[in-house]
C-alpha atoms as a PDB file:
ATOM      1  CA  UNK A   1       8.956  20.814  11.293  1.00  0.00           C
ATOM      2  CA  UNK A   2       7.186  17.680  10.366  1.00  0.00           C
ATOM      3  CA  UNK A   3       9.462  14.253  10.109  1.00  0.00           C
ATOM      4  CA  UNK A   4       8.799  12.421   6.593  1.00  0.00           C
ATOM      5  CA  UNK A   5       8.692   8.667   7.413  1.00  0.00           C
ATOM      6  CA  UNK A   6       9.535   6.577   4.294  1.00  0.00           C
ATOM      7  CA  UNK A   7       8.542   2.510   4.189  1.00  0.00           C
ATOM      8  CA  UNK A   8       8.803   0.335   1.832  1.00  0.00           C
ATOM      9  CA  UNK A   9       6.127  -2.382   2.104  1.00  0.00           C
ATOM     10  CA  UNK A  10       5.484  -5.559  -0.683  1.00  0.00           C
ATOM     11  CA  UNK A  11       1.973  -6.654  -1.516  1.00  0.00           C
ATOM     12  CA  UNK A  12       0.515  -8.728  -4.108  1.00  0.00           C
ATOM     13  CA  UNK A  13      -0.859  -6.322  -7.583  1.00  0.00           C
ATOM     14  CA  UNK A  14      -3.493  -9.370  -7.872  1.00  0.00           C
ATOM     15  CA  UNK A  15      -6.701  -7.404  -9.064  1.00  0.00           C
ATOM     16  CA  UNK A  16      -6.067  -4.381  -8.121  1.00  0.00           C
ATOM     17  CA  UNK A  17      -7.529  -2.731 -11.121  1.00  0.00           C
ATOM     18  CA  UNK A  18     -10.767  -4.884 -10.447  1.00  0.00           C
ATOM     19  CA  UNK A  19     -11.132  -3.996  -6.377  1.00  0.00           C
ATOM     20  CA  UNK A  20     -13.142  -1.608  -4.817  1.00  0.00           C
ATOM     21  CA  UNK A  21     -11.133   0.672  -2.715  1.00  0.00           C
ATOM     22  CA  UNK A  22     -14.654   1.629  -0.604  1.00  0.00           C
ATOM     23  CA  UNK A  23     -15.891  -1.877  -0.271  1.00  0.00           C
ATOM     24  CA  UNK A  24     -13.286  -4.332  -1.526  1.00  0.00           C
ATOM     25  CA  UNK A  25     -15.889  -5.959  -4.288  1.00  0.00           C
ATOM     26  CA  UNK A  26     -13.761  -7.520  -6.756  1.00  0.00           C
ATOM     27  CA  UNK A  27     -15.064  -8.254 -10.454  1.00  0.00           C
ATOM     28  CA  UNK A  28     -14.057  -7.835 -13.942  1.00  0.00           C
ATOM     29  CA  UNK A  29     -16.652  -5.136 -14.430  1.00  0.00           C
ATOM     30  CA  UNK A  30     -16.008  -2.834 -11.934  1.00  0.00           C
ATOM     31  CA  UNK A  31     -13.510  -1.189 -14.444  1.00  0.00           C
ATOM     32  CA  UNK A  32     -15.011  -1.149 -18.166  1.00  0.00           C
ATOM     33  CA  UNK A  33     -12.652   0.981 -19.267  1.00  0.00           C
ATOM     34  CA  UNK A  34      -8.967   2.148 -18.838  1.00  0.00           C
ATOM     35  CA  UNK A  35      -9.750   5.479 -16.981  1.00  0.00           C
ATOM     36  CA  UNK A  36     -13.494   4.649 -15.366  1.00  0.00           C
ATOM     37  CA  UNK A  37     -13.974   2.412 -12.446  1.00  0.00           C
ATOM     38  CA  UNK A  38     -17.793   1.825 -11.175  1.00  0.00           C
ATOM     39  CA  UNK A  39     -18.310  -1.114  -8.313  1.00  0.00           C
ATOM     40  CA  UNK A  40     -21.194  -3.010  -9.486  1.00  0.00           C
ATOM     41  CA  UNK A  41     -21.420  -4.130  -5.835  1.00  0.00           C
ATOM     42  CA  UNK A  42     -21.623  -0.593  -4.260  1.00  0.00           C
ATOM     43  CA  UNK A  43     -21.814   2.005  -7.030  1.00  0.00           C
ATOM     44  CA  UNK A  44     -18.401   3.556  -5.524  1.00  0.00           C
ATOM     45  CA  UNK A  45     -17.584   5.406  -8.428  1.00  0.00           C
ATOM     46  CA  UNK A  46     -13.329   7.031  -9.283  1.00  0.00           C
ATOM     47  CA  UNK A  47     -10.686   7.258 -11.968  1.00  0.00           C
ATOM     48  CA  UNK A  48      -9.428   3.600 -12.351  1.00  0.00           C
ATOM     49  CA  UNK A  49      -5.719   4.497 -11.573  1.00  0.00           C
ATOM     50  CA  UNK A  50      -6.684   6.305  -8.756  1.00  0.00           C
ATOM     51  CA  UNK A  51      -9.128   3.200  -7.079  1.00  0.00           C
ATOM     52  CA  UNK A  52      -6.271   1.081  -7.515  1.00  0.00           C
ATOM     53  CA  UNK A  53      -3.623   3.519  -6.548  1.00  0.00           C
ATOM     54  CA  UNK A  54      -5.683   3.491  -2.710  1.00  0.00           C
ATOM     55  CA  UNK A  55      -6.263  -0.384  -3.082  1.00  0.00           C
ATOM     56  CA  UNK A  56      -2.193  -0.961  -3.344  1.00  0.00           C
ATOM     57  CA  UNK A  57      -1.679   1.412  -0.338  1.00  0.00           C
ATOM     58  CA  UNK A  58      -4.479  -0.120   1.931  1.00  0.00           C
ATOM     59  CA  UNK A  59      -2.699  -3.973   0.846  1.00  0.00           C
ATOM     60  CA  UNK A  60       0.558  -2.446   1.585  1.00  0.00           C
ATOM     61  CA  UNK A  61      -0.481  -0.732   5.164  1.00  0.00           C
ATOM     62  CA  UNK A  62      -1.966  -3.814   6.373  1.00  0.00           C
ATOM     63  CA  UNK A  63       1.021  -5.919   5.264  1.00  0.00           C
ATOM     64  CA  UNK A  64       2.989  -3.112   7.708  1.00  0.00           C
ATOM     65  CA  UNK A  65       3.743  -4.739  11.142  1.00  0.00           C
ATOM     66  CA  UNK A  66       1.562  -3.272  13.791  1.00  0.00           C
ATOM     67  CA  UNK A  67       2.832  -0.373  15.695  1.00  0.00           C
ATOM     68  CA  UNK A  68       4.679  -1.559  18.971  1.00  0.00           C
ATOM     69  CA  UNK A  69       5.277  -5.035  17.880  1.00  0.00           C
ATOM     70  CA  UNK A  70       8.966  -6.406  16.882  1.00  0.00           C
ATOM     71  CA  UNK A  71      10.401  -5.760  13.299  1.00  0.00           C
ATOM     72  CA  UNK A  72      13.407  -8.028  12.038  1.00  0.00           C
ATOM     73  CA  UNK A  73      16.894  -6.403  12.498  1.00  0.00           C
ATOM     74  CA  UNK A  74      18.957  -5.113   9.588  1.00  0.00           C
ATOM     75  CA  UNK A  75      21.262  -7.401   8.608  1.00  0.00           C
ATOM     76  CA  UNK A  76      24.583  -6.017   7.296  1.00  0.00           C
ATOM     77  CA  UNK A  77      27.366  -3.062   8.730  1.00  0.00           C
ATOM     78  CA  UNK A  78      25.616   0.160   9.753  1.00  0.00           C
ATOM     79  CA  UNK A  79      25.201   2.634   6.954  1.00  0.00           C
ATOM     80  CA  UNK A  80      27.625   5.684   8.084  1.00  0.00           C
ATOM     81  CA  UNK A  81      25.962   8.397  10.276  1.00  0.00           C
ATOM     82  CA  UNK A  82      23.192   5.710  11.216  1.00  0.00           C
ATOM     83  CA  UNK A  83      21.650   6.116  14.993  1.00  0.00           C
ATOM     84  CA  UNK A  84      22.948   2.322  15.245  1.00  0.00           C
ATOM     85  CA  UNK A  85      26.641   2.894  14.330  1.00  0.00           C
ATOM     86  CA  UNK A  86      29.013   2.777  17.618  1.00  0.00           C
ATOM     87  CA  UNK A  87      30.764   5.913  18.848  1.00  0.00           C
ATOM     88  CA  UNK A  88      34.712   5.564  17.934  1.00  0.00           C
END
């Protein structure tokens, strides 16, 4: 069985639309129309939504703290059932 891991990471919807997900070129006409995205810079060509559907996820992976490095603590009571919850 496979574990599902589940994040949930912020990062900034700035151009989006606009940026290349295969080189990162950002310009107003790299998307021309609501469905076609073209980079001007590369010629990477995808449907618009789905460009800056894999721009958003690359922003919010590198936002992500690296793997082995410190996270803040939850602040708050333990959720019920939660690995950090003391034994009664």
């Amino acid at each position: 069985m496979i574990a599902q891991v589940s994040r949930i990471a912020r990062c900034p919807p700035t151009n989006t639309s606009r940026t290349c997900a295969a080189c990162g070129h950002c310009a107003p006409g790299n998307r021309e129309s609501q469905a076609v995205f073209e980079c001007q810079a590369c010629r990477h060509q995808a449907h618009a939504d789905t460009n800056a559907a894999v721009v958003i996820l690359g922003r919010a992976l590198n936002s992500l703290p690296a793997a082995g490095h410190a996270v803040p603590g939850r602040r708050g009571p333990a959720l019920a059932g939660s690995a950090n919850q003391s034994a009664l």
